[in-house]
PDB file of N, CA and C in Angstrom:
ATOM      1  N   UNK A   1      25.103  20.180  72.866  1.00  0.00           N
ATOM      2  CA  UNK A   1      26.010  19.084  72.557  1.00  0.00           C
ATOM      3  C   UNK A   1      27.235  19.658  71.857  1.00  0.00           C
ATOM      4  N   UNK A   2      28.614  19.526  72.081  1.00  0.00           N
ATOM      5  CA  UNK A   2      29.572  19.742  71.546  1.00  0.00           C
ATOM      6  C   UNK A   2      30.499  18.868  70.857  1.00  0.00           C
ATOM      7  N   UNK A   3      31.299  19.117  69.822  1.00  0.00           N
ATOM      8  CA  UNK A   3      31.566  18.214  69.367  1.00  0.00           C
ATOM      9  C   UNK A   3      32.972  17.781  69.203  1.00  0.00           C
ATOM     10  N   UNK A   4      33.688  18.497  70.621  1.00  0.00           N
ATOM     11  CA  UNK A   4      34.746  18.511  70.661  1.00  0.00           C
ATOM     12  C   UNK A   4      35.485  17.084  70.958  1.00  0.00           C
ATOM     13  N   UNK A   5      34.274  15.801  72.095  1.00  0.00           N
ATOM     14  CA  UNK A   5      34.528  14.691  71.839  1.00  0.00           C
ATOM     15  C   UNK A   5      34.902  13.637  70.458  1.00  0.00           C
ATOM     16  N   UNK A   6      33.531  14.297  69.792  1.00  0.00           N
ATOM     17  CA  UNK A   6      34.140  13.747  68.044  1.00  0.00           C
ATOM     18  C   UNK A   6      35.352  13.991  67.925  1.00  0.00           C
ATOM     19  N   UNK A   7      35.432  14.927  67.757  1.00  0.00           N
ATOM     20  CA  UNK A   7      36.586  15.443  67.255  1.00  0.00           C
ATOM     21  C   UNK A   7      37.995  14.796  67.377  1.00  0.00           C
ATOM     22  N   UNK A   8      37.769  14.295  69.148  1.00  0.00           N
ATOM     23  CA  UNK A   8      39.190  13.918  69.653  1.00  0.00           C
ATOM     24  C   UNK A   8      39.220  12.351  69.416  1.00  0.00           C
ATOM     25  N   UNK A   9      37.815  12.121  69.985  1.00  0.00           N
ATOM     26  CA  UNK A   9      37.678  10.063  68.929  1.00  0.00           C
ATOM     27  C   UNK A   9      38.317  10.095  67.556  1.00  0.00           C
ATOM     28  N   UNK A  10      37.863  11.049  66.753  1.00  0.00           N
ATOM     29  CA  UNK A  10      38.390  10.631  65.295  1.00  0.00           C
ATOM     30  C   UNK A  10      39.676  10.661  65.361  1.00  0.00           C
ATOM     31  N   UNK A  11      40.563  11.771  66.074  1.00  0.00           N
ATOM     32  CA  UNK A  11      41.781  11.950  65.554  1.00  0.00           C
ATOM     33  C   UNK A  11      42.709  10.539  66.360  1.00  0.00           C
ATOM     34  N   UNK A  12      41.789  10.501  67.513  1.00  0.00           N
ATOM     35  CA  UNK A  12      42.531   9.122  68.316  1.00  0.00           C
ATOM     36  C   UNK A  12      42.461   7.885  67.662  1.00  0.00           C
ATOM     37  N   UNK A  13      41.695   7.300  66.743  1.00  0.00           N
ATOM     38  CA  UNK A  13      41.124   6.638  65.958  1.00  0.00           C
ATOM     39  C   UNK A  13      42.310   6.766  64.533  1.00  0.00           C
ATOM     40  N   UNK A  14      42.692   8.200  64.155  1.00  0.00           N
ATOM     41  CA  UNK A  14      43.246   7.937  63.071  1.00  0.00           C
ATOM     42  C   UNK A  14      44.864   7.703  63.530  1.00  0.00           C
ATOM     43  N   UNK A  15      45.159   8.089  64.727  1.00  0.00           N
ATOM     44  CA  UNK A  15      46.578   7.943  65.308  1.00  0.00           C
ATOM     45  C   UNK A  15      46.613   6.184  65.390  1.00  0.00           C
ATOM     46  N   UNK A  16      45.436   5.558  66.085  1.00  0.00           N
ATOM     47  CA  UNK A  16      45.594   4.505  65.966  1.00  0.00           C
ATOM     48  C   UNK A  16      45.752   3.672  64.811  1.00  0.00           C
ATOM     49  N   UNK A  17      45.059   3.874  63.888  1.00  0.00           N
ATOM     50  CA  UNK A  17      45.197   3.456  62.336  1.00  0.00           C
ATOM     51  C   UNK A  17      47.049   3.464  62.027  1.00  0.00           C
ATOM     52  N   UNK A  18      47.362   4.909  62.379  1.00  0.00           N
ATOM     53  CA  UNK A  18      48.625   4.865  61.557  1.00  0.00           C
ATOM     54  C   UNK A  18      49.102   4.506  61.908  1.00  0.00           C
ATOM     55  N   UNK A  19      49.604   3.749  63.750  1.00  0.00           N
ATOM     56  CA  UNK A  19      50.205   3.160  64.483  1.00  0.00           C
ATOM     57  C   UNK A  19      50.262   1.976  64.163  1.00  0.00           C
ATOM     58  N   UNK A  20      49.039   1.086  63.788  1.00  0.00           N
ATOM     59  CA  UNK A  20      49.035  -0.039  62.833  1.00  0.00           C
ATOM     60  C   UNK A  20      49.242  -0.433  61.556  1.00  0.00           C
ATOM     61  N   UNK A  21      49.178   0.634  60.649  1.00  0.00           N
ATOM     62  CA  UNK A  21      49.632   0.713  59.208  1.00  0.00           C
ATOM     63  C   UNK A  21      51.051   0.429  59.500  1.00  0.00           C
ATOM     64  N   UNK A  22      51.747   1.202  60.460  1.00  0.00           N
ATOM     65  CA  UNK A  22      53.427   1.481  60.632  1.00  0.00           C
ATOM     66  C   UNK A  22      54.112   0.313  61.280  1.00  0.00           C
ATOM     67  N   UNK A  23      53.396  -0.440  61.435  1.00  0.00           N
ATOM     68  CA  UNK A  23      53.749  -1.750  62.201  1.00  0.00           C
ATOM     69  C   UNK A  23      53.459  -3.047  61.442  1.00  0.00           C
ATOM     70  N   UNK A  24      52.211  -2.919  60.188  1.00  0.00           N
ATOM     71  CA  UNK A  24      51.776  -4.122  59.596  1.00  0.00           C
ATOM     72  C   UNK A  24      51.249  -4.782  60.271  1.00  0.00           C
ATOM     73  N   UNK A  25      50.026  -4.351  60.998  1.00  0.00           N
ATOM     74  CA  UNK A  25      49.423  -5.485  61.845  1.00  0.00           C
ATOM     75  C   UNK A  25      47.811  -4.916  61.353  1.00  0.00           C
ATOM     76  N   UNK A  26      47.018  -6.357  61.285  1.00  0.00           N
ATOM     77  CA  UNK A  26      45.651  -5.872  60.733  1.00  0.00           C
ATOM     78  C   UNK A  26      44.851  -5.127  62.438  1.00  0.00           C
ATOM     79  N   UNK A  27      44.054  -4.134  61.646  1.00  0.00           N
ATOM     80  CA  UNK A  27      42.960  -3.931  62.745  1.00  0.00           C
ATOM     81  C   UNK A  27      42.086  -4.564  62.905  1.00  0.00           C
ATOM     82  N   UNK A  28      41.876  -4.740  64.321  1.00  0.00           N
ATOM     83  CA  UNK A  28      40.386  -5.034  65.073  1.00  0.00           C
ATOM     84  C   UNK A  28      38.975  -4.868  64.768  1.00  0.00           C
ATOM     85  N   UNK A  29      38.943  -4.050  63.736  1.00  0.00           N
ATOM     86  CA  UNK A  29      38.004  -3.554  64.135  1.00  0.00           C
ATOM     87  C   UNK A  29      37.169  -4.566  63.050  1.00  0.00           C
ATOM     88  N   UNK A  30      35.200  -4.727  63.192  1.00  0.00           N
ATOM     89  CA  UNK A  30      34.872  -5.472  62.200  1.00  0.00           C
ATOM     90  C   UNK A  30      34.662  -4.756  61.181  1.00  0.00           C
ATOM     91  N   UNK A  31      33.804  -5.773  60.040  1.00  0.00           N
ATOM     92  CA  UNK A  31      34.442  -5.659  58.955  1.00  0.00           C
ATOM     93  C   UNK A  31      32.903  -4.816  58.362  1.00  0.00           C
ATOM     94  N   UNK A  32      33.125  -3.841  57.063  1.00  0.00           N
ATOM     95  CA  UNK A  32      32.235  -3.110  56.644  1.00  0.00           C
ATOM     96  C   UNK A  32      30.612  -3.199  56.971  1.00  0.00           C
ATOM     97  N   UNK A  33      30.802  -4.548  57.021  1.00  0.00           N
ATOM     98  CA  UNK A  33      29.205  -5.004  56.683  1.00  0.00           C
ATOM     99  C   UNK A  33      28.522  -5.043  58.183  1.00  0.00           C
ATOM    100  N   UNK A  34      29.295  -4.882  59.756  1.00  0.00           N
ATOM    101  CA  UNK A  34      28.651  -4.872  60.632  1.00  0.00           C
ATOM    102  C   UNK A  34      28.757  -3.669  61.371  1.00  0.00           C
ATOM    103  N   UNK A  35      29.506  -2.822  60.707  1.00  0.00           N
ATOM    104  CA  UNK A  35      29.642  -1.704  60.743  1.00  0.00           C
ATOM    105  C   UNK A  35      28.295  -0.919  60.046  1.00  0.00           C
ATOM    106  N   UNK A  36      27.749  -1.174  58.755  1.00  0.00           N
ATOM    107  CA  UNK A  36      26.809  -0.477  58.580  1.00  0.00           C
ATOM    108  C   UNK A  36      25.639  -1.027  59.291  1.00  0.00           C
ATOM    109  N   UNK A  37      25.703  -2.302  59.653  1.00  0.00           N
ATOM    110  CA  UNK A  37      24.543  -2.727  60.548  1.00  0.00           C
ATOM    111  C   UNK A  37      24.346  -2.192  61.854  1.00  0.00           C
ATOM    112  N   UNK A  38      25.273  -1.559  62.720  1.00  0.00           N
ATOM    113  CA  UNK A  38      25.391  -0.088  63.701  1.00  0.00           C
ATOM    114  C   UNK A  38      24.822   0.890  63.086  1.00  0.00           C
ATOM    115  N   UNK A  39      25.296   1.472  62.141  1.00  0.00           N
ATOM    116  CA  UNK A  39      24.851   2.069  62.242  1.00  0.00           C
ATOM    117  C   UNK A  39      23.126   2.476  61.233  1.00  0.00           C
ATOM    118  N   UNK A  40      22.633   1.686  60.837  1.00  0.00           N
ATOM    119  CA  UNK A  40      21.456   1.071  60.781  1.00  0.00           C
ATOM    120  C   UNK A  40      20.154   1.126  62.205  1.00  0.00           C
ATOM    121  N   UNK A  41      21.174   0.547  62.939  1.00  0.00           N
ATOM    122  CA  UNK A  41      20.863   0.001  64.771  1.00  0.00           C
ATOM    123  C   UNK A  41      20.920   1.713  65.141  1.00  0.00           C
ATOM    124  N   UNK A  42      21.616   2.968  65.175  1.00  0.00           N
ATOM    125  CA  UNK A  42      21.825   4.531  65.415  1.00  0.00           C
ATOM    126  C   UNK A  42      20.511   4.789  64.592  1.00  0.00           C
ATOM    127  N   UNK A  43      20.589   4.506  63.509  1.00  0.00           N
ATOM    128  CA  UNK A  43      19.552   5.492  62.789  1.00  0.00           C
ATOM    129  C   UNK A  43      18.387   5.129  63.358  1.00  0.00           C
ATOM    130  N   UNK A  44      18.151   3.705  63.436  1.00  0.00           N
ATOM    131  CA  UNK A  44      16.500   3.201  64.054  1.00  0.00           C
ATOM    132  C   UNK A  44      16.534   3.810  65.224  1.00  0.00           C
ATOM    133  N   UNK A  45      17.169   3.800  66.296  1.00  0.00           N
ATOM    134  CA  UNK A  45      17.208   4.774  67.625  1.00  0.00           C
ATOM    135  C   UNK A  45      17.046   5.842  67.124  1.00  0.00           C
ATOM    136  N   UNK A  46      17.720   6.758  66.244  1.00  0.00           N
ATOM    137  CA  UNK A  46      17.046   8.312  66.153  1.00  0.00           C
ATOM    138  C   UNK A  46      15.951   8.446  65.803  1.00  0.00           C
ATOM    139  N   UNK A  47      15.483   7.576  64.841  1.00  0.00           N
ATOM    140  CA  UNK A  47      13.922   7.775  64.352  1.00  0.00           C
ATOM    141  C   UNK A  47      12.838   7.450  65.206  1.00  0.00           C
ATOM    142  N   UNK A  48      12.950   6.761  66.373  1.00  0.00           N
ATOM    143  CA  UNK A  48      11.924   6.282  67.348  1.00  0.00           C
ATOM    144  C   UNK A  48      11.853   7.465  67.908  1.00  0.00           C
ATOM    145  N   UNK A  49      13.231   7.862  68.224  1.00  0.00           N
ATOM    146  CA  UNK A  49      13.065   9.441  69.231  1.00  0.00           C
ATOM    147  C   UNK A  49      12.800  10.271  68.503  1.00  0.00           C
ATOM    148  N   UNK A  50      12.640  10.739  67.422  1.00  0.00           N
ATOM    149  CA  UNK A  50      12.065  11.743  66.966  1.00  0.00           C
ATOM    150  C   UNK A  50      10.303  11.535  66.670  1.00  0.00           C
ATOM    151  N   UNK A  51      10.465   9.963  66.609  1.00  0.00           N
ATOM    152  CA  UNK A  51       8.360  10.118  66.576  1.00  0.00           C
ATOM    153  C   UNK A  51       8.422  10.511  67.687  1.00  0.00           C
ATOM    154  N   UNK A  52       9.036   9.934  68.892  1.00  0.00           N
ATOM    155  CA  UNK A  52       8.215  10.174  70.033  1.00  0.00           C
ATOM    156  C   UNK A  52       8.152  11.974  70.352  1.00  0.00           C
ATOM    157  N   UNK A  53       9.170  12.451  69.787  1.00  0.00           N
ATOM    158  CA  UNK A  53       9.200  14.037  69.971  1.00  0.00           C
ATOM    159  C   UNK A  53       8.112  14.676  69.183  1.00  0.00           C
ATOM    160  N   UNK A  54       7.689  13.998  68.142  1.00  0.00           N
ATOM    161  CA  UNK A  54       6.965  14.469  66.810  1.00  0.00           C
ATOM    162  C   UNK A  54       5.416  13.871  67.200  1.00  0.00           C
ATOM    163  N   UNK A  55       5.208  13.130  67.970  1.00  0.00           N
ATOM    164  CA  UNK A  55       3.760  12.332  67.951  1.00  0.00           C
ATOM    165  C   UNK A  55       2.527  13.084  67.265  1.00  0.00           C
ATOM    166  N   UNK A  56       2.905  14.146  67.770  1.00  0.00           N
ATOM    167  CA  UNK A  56       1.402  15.279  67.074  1.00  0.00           C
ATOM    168  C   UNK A  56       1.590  15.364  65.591  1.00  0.00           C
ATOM    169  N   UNK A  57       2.538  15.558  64.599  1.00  0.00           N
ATOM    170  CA  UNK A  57       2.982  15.318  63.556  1.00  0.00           C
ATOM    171  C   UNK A  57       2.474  13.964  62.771  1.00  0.00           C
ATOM    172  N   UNK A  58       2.716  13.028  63.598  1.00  0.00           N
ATOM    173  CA  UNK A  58       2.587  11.307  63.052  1.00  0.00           C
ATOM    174  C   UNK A  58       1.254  10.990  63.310  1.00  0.00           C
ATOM    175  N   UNK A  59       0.502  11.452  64.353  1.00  0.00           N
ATOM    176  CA  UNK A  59      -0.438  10.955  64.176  1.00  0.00           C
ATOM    177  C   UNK A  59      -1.360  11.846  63.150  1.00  0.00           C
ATOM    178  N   UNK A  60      -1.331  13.345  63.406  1.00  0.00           N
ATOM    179  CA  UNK A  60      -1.702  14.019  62.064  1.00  0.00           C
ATOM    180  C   UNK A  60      -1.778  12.846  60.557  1.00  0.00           C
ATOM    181  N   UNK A  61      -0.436  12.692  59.900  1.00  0.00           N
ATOM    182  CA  UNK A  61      -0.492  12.248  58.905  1.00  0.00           C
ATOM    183  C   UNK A  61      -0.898  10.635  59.368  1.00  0.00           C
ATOM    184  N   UNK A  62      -1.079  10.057  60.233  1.00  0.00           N
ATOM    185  CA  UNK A  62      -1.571   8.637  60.322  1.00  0.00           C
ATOM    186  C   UNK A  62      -3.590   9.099  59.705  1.00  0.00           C
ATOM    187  N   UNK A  63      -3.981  10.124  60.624  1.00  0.00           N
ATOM    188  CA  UNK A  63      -5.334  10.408  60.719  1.00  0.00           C
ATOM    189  C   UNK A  63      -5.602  10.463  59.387  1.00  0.00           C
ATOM    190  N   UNK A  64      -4.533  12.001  58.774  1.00  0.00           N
ATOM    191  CA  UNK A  64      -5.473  12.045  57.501  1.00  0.00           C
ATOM    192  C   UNK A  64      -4.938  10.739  56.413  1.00  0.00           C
ATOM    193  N   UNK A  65      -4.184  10.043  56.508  1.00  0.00           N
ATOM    194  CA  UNK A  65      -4.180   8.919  55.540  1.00  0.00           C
ATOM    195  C   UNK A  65      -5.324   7.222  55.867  1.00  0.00           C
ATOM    196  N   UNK A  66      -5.659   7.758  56.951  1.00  0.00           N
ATOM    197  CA  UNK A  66      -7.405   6.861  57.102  1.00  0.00           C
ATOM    198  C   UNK A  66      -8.563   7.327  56.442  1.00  0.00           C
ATOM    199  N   UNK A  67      -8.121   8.867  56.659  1.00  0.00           N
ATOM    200  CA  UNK A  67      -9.297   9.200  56.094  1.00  0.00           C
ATOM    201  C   UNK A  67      -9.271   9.612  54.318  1.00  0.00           C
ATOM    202  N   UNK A  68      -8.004   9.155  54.145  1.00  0.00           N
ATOM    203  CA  UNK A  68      -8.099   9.112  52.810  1.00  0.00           C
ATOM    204  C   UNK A  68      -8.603   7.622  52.247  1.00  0.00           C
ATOM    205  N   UNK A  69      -8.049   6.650  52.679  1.00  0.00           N
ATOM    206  CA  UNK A  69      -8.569   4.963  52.879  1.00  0.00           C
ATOM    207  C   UNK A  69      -9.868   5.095  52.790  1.00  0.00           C
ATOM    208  N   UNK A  70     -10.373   5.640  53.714  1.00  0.00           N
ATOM    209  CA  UNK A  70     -11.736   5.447  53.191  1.00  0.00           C
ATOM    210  C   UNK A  70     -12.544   6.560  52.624  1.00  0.00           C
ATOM    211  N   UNK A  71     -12.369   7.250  52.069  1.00  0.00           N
ATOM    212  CA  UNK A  71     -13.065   8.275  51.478  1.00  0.00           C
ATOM    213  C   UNK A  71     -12.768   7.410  49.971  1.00  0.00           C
ATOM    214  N   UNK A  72     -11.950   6.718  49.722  1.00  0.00           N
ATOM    215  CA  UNK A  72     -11.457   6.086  48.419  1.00  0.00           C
ATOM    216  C   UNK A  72     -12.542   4.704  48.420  1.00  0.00           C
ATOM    217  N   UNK A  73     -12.914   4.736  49.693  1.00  0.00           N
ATOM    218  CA  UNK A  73     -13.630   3.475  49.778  1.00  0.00           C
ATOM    219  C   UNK A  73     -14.840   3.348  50.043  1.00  0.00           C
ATOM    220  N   UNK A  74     -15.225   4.326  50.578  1.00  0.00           N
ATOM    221  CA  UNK A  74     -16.774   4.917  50.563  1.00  0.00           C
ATOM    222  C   UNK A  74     -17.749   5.548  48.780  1.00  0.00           C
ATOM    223  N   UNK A  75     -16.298   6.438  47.953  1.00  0.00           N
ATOM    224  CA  UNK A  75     -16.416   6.260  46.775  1.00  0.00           C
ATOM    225  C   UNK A  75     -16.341   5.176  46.044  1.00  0.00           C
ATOM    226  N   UNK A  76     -15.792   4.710  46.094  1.00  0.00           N
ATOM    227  CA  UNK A  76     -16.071   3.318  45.322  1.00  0.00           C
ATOM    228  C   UNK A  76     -17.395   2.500  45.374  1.00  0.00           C
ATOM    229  N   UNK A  77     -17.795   2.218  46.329  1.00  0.00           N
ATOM    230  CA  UNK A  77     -19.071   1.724  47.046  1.00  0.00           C
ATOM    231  C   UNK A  77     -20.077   2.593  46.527  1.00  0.00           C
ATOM    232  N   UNK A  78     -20.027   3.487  46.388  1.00  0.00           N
ATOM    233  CA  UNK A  78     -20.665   4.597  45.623  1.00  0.00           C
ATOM    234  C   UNK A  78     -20.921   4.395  44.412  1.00  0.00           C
ATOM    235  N   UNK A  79     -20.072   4.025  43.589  1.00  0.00           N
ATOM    236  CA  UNK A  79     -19.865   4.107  42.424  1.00  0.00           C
ATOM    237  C   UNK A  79     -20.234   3.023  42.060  1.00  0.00           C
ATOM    238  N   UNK A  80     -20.434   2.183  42.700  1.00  0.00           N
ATOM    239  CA  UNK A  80     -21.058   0.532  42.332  1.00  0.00           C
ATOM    240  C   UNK A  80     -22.404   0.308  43.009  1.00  0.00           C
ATOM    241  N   UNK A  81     -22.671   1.586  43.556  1.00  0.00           N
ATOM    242  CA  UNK A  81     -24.361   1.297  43.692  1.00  0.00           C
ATOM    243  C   UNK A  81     -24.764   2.579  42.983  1.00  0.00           C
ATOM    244  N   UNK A  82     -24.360   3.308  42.346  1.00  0.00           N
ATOM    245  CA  UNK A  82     -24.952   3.983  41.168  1.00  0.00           C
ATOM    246  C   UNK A  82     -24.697   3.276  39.637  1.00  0.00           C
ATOM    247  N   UNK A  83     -24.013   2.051  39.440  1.00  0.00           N
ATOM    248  CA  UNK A  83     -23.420   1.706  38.410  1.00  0.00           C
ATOM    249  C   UNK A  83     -24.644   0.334  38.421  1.00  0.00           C
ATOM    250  N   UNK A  84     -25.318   0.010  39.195  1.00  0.00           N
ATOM    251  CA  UNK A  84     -26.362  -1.392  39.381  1.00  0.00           C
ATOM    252  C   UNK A  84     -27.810  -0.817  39.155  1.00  0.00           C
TER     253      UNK A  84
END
């Protein structure tokens, strides 16, 4: 991946800005708050694709946090039929 597209969006992006600063006209574009909700909406897309790249990873820590659930819960049960 290269990032020479970035590169040329941003600067096209900031030409456009100044083209509108220099004129007094508001931008288009929306406003902070649905802007971070994109990118909110980007991050949840990267993280799906990386479980799905990672599955052996996730389910690892899914496994051993069951078997911590109940090893906490098998002790306990334990502990209340040695405590009767």
């Amino acid at each position: 991946m290269t990032w020479q597209p970035y590169l040329i969006s941003l600067i096209a992006g900031l030409g456009i800005g100044v083209i509108y600063g220099l004129i007094a006209v508001r931008s288009p574009a929306p406003p902070i708050i649905a802007l971070l909700g994109l990118l909110g909406m980007l991050a949840g897309e990267a993280t799906v694709q990386w479980l799905r790249g990672h599955s052996d990873t996730v389910a690892s820590v899914l496994h051993l946090k069951s078997f911590a659930v109940t090893d906490a819960q098998s002790a306990s049960k334990t502990a209340k039929t040695k405590s009767v």
